[in-house]
C-alpha atoms as a PDB file:
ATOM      1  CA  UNK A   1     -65.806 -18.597  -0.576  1.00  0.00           C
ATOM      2  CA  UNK A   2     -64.894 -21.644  -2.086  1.00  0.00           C
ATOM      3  CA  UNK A   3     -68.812 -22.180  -2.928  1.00  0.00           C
ATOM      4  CA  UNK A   4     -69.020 -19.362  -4.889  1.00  0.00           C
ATOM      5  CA  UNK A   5     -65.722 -19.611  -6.244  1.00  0.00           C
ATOM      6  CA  UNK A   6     -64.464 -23.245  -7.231  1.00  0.00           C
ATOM      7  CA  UNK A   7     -60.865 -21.837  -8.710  1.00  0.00           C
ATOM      8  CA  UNK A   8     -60.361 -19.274  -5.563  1.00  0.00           C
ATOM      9  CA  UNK A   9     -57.160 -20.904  -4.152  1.00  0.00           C
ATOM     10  CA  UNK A  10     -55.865 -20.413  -8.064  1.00  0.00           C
ATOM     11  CA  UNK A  11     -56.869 -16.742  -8.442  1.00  0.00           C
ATOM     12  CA  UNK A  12     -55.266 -16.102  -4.698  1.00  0.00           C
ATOM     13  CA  UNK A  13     -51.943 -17.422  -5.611  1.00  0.00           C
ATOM     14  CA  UNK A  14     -51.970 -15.879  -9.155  1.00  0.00           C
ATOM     15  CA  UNK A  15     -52.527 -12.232  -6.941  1.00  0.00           C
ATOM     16  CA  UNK A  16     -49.660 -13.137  -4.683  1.00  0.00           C
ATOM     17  CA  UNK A  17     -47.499 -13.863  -7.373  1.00  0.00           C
ATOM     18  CA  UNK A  18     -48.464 -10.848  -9.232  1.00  0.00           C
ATOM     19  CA  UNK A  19     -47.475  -9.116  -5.847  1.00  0.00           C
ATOM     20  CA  UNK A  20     -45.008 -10.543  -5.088  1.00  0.00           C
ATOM     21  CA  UNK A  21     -43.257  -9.853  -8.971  1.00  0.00           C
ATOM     22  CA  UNK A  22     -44.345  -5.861  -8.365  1.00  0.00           C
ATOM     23  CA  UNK A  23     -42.641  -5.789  -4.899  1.00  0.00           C
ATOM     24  CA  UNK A  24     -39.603  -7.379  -6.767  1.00  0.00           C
ATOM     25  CA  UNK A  25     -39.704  -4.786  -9.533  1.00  0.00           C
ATOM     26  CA  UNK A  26     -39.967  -1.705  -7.294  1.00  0.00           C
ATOM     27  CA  UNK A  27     -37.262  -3.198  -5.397  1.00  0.00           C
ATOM     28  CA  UNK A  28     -34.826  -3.653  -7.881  1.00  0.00           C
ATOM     29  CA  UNK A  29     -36.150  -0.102  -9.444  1.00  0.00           C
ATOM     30  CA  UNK A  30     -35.082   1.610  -6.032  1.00  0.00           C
ATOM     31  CA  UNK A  31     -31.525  -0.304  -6.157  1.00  0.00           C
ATOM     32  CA  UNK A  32     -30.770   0.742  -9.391  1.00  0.00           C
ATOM     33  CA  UNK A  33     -31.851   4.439  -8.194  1.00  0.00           C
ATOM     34  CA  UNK A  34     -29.905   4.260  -4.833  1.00  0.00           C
ATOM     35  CA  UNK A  35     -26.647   3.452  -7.484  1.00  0.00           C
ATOM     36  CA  UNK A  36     -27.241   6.091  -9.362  1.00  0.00           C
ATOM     37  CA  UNK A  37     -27.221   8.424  -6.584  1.00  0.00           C
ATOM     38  CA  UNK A  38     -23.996   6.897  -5.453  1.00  0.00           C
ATOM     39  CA  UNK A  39     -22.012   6.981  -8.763  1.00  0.00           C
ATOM     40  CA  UNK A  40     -23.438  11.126  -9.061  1.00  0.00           C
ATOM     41  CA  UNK A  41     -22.288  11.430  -5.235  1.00  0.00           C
ATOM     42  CA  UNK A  42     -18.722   9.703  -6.089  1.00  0.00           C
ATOM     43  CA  UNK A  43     -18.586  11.913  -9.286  1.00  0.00           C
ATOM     44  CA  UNK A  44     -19.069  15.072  -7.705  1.00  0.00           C
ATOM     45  CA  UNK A  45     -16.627  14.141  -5.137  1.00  0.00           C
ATOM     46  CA  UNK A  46     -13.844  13.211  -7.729  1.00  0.00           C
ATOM     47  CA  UNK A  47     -14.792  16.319  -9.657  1.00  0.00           C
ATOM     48  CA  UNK A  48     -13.993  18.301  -6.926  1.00  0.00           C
ATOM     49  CA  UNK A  49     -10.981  16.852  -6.305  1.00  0.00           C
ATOM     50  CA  UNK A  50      -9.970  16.973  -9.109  1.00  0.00           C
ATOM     51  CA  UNK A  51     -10.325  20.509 -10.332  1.00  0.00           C
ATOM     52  CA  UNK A  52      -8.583  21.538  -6.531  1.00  0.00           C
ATOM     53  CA  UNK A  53      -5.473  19.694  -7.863  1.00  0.00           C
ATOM     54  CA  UNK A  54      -5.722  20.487 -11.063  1.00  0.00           C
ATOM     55  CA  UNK A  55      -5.680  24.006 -12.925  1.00  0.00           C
ATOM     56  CA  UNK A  56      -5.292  24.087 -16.965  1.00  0.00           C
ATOM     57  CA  UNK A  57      -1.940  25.998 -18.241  1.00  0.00           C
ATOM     58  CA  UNK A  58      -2.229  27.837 -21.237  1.00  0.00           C
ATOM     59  CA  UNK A  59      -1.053  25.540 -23.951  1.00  0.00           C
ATOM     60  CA  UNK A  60      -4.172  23.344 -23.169  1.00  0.00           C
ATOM     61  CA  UNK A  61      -1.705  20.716 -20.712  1.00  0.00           C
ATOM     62  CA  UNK A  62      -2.941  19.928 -17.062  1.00  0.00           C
ATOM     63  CA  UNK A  63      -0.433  21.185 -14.502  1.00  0.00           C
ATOM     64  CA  UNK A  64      -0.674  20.666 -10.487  1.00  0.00           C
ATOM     65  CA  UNK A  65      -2.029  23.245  -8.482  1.00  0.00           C
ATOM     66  CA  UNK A  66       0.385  24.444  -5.581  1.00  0.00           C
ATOM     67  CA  UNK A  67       3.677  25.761  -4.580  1.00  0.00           C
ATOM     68  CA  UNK A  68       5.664  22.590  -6.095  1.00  0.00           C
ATOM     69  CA  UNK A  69       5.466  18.609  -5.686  1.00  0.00           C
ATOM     70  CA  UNK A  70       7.468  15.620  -6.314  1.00  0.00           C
ATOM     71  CA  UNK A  71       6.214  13.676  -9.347  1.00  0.00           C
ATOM     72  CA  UNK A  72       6.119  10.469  -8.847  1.00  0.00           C
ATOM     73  CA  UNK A  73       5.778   7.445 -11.403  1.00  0.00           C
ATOM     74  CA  UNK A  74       5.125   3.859 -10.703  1.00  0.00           C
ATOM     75  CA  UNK A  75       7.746   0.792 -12.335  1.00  0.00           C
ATOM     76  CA  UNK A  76       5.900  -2.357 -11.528  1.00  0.00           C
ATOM     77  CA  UNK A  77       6.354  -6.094 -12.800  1.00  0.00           C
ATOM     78  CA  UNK A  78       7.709  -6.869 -15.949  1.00  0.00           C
ATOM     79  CA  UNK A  79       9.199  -4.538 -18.350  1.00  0.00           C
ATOM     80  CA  UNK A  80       7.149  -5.884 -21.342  1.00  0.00           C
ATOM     81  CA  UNK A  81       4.924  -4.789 -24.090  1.00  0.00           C
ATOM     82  CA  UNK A  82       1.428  -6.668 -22.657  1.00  0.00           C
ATOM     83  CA  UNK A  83       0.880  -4.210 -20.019  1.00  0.00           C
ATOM     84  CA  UNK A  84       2.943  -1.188 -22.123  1.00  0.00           C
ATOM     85  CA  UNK A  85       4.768  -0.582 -18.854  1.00  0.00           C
ATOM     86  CA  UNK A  86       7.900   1.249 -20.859  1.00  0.00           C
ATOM     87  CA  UNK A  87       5.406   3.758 -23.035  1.00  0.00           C
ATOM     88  CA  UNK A  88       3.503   4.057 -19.864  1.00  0.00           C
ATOM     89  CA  UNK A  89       6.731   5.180 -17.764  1.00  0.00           C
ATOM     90  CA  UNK A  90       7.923   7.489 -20.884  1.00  0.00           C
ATOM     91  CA  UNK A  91       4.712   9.044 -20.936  1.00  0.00           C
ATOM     92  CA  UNK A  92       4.440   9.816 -17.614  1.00  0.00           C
ATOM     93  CA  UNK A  93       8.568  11.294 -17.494  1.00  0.00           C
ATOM     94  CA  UNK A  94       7.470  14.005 -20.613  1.00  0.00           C
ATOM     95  CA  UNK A  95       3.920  14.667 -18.487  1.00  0.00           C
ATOM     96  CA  UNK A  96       6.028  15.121 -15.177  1.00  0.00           C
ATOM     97  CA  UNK A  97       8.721  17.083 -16.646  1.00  0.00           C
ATOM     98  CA  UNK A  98       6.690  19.592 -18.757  1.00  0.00           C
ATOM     99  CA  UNK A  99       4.722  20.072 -15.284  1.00  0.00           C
ATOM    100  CA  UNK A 100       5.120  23.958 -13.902  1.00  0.00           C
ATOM    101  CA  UNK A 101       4.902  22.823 -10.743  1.00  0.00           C
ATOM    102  CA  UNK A 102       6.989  19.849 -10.834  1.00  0.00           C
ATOM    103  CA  UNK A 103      10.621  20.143  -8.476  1.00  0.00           C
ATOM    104  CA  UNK A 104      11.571  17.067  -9.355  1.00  0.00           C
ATOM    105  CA  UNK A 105      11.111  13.353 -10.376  1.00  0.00           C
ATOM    106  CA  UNK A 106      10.885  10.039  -8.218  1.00  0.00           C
ATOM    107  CA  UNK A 107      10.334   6.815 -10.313  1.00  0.00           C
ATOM    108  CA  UNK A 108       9.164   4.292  -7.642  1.00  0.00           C
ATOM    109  CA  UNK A 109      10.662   0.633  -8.611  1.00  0.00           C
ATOM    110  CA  UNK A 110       9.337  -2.490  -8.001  1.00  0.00           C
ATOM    111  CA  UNK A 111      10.586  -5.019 -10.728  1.00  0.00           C
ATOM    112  CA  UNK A 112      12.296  -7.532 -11.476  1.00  0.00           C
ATOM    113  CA  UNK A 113      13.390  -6.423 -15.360  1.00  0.00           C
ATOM    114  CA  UNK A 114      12.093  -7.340 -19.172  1.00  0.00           C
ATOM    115  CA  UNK A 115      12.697  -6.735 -22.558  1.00  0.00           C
ATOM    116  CA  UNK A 116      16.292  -4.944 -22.962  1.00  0.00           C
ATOM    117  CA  UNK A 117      14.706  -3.225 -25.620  1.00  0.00           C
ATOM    118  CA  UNK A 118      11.930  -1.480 -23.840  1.00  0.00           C
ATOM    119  CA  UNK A 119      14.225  -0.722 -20.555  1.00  0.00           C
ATOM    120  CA  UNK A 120      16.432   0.505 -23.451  1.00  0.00           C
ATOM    121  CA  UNK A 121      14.164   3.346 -24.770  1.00  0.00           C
ATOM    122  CA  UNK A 122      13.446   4.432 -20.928  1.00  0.00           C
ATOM    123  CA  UNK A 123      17.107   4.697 -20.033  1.00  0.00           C
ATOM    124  CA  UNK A 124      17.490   7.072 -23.638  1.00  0.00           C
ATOM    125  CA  UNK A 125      14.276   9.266 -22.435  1.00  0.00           C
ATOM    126  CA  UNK A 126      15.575   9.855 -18.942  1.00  0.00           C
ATOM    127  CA  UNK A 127      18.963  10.876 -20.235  1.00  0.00           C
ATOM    128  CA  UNK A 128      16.779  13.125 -22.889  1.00  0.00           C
ATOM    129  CA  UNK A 129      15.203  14.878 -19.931  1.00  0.00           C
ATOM    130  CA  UNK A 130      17.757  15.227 -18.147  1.00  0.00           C
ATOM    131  CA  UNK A 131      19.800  17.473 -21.374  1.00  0.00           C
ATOM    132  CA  UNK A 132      16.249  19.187 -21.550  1.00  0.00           C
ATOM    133  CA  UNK A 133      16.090  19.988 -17.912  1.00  0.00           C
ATOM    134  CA  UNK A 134      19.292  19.968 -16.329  1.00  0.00           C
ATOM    135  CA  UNK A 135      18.199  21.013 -13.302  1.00  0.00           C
ATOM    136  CA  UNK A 136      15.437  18.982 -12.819  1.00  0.00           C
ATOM    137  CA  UNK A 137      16.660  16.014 -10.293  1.00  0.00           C
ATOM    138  CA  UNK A 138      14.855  12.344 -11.837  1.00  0.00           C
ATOM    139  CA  UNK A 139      15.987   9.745  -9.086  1.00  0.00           C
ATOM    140  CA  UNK A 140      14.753   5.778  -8.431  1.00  0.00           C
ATOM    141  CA  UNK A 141      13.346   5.164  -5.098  1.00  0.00           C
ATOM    142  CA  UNK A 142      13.900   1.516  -4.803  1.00  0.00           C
ATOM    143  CA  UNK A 143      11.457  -0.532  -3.176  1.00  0.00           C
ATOM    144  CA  UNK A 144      11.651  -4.854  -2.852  1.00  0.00           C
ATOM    145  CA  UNK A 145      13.777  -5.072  -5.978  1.00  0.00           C
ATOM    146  CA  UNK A 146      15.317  -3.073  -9.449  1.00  0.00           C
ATOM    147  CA  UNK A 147      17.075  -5.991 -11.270  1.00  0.00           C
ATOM    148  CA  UNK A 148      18.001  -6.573 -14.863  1.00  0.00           C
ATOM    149  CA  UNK A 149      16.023  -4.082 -17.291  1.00  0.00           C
ATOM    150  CA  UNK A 150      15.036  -2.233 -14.249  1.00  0.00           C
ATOM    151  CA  UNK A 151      18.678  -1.479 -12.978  1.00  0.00           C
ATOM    152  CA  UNK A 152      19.397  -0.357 -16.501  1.00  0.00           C
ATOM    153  CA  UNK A 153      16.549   2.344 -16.412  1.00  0.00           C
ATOM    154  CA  UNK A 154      17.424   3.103 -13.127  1.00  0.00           C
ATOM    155  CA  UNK A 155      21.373   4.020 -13.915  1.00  0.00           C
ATOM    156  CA  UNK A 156      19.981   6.389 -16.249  1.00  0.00           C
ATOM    157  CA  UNK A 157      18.413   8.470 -13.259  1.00  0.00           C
ATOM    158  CA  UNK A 158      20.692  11.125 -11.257  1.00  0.00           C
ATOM    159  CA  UNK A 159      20.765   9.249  -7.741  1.00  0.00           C
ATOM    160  CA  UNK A 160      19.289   6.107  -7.021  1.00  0.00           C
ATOM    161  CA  UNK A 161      18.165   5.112  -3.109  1.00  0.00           C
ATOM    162  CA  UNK A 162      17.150   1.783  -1.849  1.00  0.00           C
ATOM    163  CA  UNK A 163      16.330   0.259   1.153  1.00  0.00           C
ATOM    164  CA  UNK A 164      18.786  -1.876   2.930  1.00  0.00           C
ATOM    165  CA  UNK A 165      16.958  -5.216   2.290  1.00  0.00           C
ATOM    166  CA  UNK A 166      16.176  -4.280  -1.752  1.00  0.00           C
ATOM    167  CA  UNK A 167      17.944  -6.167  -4.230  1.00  0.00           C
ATOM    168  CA  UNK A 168      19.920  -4.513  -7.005  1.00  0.00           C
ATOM    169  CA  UNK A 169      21.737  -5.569 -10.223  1.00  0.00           C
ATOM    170  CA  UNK A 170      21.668  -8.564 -12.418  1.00  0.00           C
ATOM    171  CA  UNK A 171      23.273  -6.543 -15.176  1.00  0.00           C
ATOM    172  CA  UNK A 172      23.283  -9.663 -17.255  1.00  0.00           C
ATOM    173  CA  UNK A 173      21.086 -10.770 -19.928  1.00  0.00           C
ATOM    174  CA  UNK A 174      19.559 -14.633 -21.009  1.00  0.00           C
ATOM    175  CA  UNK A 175      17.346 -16.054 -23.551  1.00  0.00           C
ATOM    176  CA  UNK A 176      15.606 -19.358 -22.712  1.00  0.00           C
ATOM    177  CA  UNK A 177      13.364 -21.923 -24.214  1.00  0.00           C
ATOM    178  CA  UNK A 178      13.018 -25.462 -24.708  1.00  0.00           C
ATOM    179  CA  UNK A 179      14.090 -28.655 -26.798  1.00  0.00           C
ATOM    180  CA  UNK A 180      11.439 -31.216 -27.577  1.00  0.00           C
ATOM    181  CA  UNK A 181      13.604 -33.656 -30.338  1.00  0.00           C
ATOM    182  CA  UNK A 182      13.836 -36.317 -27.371  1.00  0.00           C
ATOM    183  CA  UNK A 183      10.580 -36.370 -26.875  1.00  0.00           C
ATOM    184  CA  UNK A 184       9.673 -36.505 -30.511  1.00  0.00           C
ATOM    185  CA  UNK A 185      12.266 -39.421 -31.247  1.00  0.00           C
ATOM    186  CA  UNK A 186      10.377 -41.552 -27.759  1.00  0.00           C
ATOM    187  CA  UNK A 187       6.576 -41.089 -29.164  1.00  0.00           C
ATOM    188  CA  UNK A 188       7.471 -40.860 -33.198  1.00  0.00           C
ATOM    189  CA  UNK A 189       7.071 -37.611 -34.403  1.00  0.00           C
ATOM    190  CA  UNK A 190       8.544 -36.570 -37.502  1.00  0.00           C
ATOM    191  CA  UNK A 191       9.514 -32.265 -37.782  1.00  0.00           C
ATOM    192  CA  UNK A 192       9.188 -31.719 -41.385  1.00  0.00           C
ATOM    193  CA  UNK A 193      10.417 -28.194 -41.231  1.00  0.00           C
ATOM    194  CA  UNK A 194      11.247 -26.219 -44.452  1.00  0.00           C
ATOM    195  CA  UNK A 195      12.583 -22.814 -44.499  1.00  0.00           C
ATOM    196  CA  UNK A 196      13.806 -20.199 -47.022  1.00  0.00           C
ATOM    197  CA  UNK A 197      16.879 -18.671 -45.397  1.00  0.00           C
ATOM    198  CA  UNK A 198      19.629 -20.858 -44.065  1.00  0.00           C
ATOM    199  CA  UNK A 199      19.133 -19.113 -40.380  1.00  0.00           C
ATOM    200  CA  UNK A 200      15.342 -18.875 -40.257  1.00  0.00           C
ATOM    201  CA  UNK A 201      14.756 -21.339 -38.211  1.00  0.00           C
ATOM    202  CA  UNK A 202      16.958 -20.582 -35.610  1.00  0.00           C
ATOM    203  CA  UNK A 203      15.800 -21.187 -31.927  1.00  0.00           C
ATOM    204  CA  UNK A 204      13.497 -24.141 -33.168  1.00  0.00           C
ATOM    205  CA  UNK A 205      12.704 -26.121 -29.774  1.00  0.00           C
ATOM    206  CA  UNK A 206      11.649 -28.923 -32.327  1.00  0.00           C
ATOM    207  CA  UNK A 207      14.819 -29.293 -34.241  1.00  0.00           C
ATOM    208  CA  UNK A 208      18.059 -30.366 -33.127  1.00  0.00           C
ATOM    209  CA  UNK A 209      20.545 -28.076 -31.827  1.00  0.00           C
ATOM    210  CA  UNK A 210      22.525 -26.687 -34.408  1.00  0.00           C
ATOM    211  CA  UNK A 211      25.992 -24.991 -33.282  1.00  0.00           C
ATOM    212  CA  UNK A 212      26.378 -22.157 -35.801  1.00  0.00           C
ATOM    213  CA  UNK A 213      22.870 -20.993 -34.778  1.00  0.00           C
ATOM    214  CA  UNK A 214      23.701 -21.305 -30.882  1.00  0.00           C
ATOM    215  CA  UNK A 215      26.795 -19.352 -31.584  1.00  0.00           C
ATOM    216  CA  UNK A 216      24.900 -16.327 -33.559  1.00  0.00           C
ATOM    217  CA  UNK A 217      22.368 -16.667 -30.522  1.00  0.00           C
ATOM    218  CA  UNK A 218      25.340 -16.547 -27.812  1.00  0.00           C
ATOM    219  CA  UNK A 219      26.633 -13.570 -30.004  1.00  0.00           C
ATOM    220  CA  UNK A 220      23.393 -11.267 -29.989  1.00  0.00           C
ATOM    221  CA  UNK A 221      23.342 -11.854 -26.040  1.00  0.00           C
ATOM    222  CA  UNK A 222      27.081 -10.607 -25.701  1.00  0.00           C
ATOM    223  CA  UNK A 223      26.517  -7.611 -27.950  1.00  0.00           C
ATOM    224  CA  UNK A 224      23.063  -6.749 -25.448  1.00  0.00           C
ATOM    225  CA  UNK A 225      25.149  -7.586 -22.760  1.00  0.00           C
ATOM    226  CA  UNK A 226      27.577  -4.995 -23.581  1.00  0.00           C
ATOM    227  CA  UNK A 227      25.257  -2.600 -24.260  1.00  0.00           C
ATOM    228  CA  UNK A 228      23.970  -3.000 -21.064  1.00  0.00           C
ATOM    229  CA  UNK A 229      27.195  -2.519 -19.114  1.00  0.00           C
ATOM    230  CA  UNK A 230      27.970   0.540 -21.095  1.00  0.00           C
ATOM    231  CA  UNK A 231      24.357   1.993 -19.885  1.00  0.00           C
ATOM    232  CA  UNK A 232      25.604   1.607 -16.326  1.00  0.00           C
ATOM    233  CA  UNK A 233      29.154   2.529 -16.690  1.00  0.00           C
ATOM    234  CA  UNK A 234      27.669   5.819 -18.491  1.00  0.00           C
ATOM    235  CA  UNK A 235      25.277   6.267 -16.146  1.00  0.00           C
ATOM    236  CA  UNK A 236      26.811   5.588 -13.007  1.00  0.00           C
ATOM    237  CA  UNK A 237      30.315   7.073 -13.712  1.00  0.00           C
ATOM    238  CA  UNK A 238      32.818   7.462 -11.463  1.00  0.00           C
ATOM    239  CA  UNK A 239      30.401   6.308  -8.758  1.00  0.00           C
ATOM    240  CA  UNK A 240      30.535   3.251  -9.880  1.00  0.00           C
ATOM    241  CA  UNK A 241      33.275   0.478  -7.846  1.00  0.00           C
ATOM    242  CA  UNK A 242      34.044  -2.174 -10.610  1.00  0.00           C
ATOM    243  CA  UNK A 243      34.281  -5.510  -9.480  1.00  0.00           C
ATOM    244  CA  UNK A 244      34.755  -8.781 -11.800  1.00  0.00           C
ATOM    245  CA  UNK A 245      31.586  -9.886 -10.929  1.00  0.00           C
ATOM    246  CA  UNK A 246      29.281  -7.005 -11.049  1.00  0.00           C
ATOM    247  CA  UNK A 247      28.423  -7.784 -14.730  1.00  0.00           C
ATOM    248  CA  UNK A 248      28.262 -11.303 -13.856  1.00  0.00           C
ATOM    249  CA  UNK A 249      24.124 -11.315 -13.486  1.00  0.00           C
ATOM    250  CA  UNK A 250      24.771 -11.446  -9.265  1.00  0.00           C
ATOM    251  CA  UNK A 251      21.862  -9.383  -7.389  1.00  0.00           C
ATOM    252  CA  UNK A 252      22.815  -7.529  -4.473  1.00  0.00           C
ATOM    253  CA  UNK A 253      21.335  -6.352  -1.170  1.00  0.00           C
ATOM    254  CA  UNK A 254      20.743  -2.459  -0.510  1.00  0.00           C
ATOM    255  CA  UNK A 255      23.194  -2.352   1.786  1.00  0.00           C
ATOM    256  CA  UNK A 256      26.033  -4.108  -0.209  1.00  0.00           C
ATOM    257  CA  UNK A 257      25.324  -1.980  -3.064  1.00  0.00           C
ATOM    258  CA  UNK A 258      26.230   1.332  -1.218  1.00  0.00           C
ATOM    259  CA  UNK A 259      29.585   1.061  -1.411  1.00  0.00           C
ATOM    260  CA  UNK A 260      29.951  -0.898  -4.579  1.00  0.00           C
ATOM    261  CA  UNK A 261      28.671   2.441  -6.193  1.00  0.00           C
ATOM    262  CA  UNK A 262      25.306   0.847  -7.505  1.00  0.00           C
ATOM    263  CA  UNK A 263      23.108   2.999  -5.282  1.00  0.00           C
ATOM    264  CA  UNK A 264      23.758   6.497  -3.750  1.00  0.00           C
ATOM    265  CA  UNK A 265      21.925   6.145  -0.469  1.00  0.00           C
ATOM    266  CA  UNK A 266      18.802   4.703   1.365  1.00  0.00           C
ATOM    267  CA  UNK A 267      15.619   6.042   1.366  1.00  0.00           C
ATOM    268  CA  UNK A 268      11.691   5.657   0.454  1.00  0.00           C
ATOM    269  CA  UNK A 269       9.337   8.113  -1.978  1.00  0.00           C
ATOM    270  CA  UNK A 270       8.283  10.482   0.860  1.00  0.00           C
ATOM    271  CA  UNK A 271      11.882  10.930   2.290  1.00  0.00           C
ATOM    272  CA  UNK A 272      13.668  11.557  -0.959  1.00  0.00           C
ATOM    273  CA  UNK A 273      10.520  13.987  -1.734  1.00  0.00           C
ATOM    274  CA  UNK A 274      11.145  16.036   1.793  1.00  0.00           C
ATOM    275  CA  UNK A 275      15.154  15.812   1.897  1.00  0.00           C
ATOM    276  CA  UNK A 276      16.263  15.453  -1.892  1.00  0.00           C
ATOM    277  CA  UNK A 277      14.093  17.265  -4.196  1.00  0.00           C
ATOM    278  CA  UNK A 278      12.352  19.034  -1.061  1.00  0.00           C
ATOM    279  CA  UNK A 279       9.011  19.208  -2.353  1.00  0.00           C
ATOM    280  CA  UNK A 280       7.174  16.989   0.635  1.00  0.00           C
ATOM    281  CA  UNK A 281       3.964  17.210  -1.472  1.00  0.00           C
ATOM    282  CA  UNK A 282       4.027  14.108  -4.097  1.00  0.00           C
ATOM    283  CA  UNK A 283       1.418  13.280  -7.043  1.00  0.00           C
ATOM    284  CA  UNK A 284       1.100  10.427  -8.464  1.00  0.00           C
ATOM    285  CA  UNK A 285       1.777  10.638 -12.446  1.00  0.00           C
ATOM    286  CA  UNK A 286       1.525   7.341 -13.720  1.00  0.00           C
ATOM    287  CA  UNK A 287      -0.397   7.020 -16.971  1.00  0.00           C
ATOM    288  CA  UNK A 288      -3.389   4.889 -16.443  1.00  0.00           C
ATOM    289  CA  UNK A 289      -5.128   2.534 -18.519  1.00  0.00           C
ATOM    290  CA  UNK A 290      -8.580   2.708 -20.347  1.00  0.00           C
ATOM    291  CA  UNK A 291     -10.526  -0.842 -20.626  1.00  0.00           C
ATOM    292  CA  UNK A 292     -10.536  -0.462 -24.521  1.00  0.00           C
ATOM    293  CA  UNK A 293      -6.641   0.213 -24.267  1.00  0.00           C
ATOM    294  CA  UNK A 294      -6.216  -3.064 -22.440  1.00  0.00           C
ATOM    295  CA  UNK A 295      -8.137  -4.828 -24.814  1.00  0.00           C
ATOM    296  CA  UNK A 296      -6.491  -3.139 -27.813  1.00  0.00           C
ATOM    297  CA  UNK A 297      -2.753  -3.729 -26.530  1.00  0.00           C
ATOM    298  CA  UNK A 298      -3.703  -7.172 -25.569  1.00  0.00           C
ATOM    299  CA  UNK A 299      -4.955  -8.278 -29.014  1.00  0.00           C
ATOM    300  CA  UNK A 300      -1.763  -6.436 -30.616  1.00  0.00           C
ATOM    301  CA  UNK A 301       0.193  -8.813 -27.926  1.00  0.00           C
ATOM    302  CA  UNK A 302      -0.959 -11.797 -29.132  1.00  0.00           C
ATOM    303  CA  UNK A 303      -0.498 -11.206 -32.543  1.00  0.00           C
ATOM    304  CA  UNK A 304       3.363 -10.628 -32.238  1.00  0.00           C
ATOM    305  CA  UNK A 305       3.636 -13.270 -29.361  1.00  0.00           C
ATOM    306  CA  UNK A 306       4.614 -16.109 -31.595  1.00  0.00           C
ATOM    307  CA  UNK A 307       7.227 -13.984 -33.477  1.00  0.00           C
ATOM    308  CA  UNK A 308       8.560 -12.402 -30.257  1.00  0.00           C
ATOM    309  CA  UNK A 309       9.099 -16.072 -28.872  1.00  0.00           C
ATOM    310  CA  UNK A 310      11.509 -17.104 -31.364  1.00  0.00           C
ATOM    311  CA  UNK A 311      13.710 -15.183 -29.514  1.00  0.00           C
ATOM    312  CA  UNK A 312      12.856 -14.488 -26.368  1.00  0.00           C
ATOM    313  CA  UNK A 313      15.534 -12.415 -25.177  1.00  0.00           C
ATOM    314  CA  UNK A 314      15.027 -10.308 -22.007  1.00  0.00           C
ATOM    315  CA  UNK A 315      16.943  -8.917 -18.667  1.00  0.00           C
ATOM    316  CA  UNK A 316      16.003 -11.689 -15.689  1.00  0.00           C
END
């Protein structure tokens, strides 16, 4: 062969590689079928699903198929606007409540609090609901903790349960940041800082501290703070044990909080579902996310971040 041939060795490897490229080809060709088939399996399934849990009420509005359930609606993290947890929560209360087949409300809490402001508009929309539909029961299921901005939506709710290891309270409020003049002074760095507005510059970590601004900042935390103890006092009522140092910003346990009147009674999501609103069958209700909504909300975060942090004021 190689007498007749001089290049054969050449032309041989050029077929194997030209083989061995096709075999490659069909391969990835049959993975790219095989996930296909997969994502039209997975669809089909979820389809199903979801039209057997799912029938379509007359105004257009998805309600749950069944004899009644127990909505329930997910408080996670941070109350804050980068992952829109408050909007999220709202939307999922007026989606929950306008349900046929909803027999009541659980809002499952996990967090540690946020923005006063967004655990403000929560606390207004349960109470709005709860004038709406009177006899609709909204309650907090408290998992590993409901401090700060969460305790404040949660006072809003009928009954709140906990476990006996959750922590509860905080019903304080702070605003934190940093001083860098020190620093500036050691390494030689001059602030030349002008402003329009004797108060604009309020907060600024790289000017001295100035004590008429720290008292207008001390001020704006007391009137929150008030606000805030007013949302539990109104909420909780005559539940509620007063001590001098329940508005103090102290966290207690589930157990301590019982008969302190910051929590009604232990339980978890399915108990409360079976013995409160009795309605065993719960549905999740929580609004989900989109990809291009992340991205979207993100961007819109970052573009208000550095006027947010002038005064970052929040629950925890």
């Amino acid at each position: 062969m190689s007498d007749n041939n001089p290049n054969w060795e050449r032309n041989l490897l050029e077929k194997l590689a030209a083989a061995s490229l096709e075999e490659q080809r069909r391969a990835r060709q049959w993975k790219i079928f095989f996930r296909l088939a997969w994502l039209l399996v997975m669809g089909v399934i979820a389809s199903a699903i979801f039209k057997s849990t799912f029938i379509e009420k007359e105004d257009g509005k998805l309600s749950v198929g069944g004899s009644g359930h127990t909505a329930v609606i997910q408080l996670s993290g941070v109350i804050d606007s980068e992952d829109d947890s408050a909007n999220k929560l709202i939307a999922g209360l007026r989606d929950a409540a306008e349900n046929r087949n909803t027999r009541g409300i659980v809002i499952k809490a996990n967090s540690p609090g946020g923005s006063p402001v967004l655990s403000g508009m929560v606390y207004d929309e349960i109470r709005r609901q709860k004038k709406l539909r009177p006899a609709l029961p909204i309650v907090v299921v408290v998992e590993e903790v409901c401090a700060s901005g969460c305790y404040y939506i949660a006072a809003a709710a009928d009954k709140i349960y906990v476990d006996k290891a959750s922590i509860v309270g905080s019903i304080g409020v702070l605003s934190d940041g940093f001083g860098f003049t020190g620093l500036m002074d050691k390494f030689g760095v001059e602030r030349r800082l002008r402003t329009a507005g004797e108060n604009k510059a309020m907060g600024d970590p790289f000017s001295p501290v100035n004590p008429k601004h720290e008292a207008i900042r001390q001020q704006l935390l007391d009137d929150i703070h008030q606000q805030f103890i007013k949302a539990v006092r109104d909420g909780r009522g005559a539940r509620l044990k007063a001590t001098p140092e329940m508005f103090s910003g102290l966290v207690w346990l589930g157990e301590k909080s019982l008969p302190l009147g910051l929590a009604d009674g232990y339980g978890t999501v399915d108990s409360v579902a079976r013995d409160v609103i009795h309605a065993e069958k719960t549905v999740d209700l929580t609004p989900q996310d989109d990809l291009g909504s992340r991205f979207a909300r993100r961007l819109g975060v970052e573009f208000k971040g550095g006027v947010r942090n002038l005064l970052d004021t929040r629950f925890f």
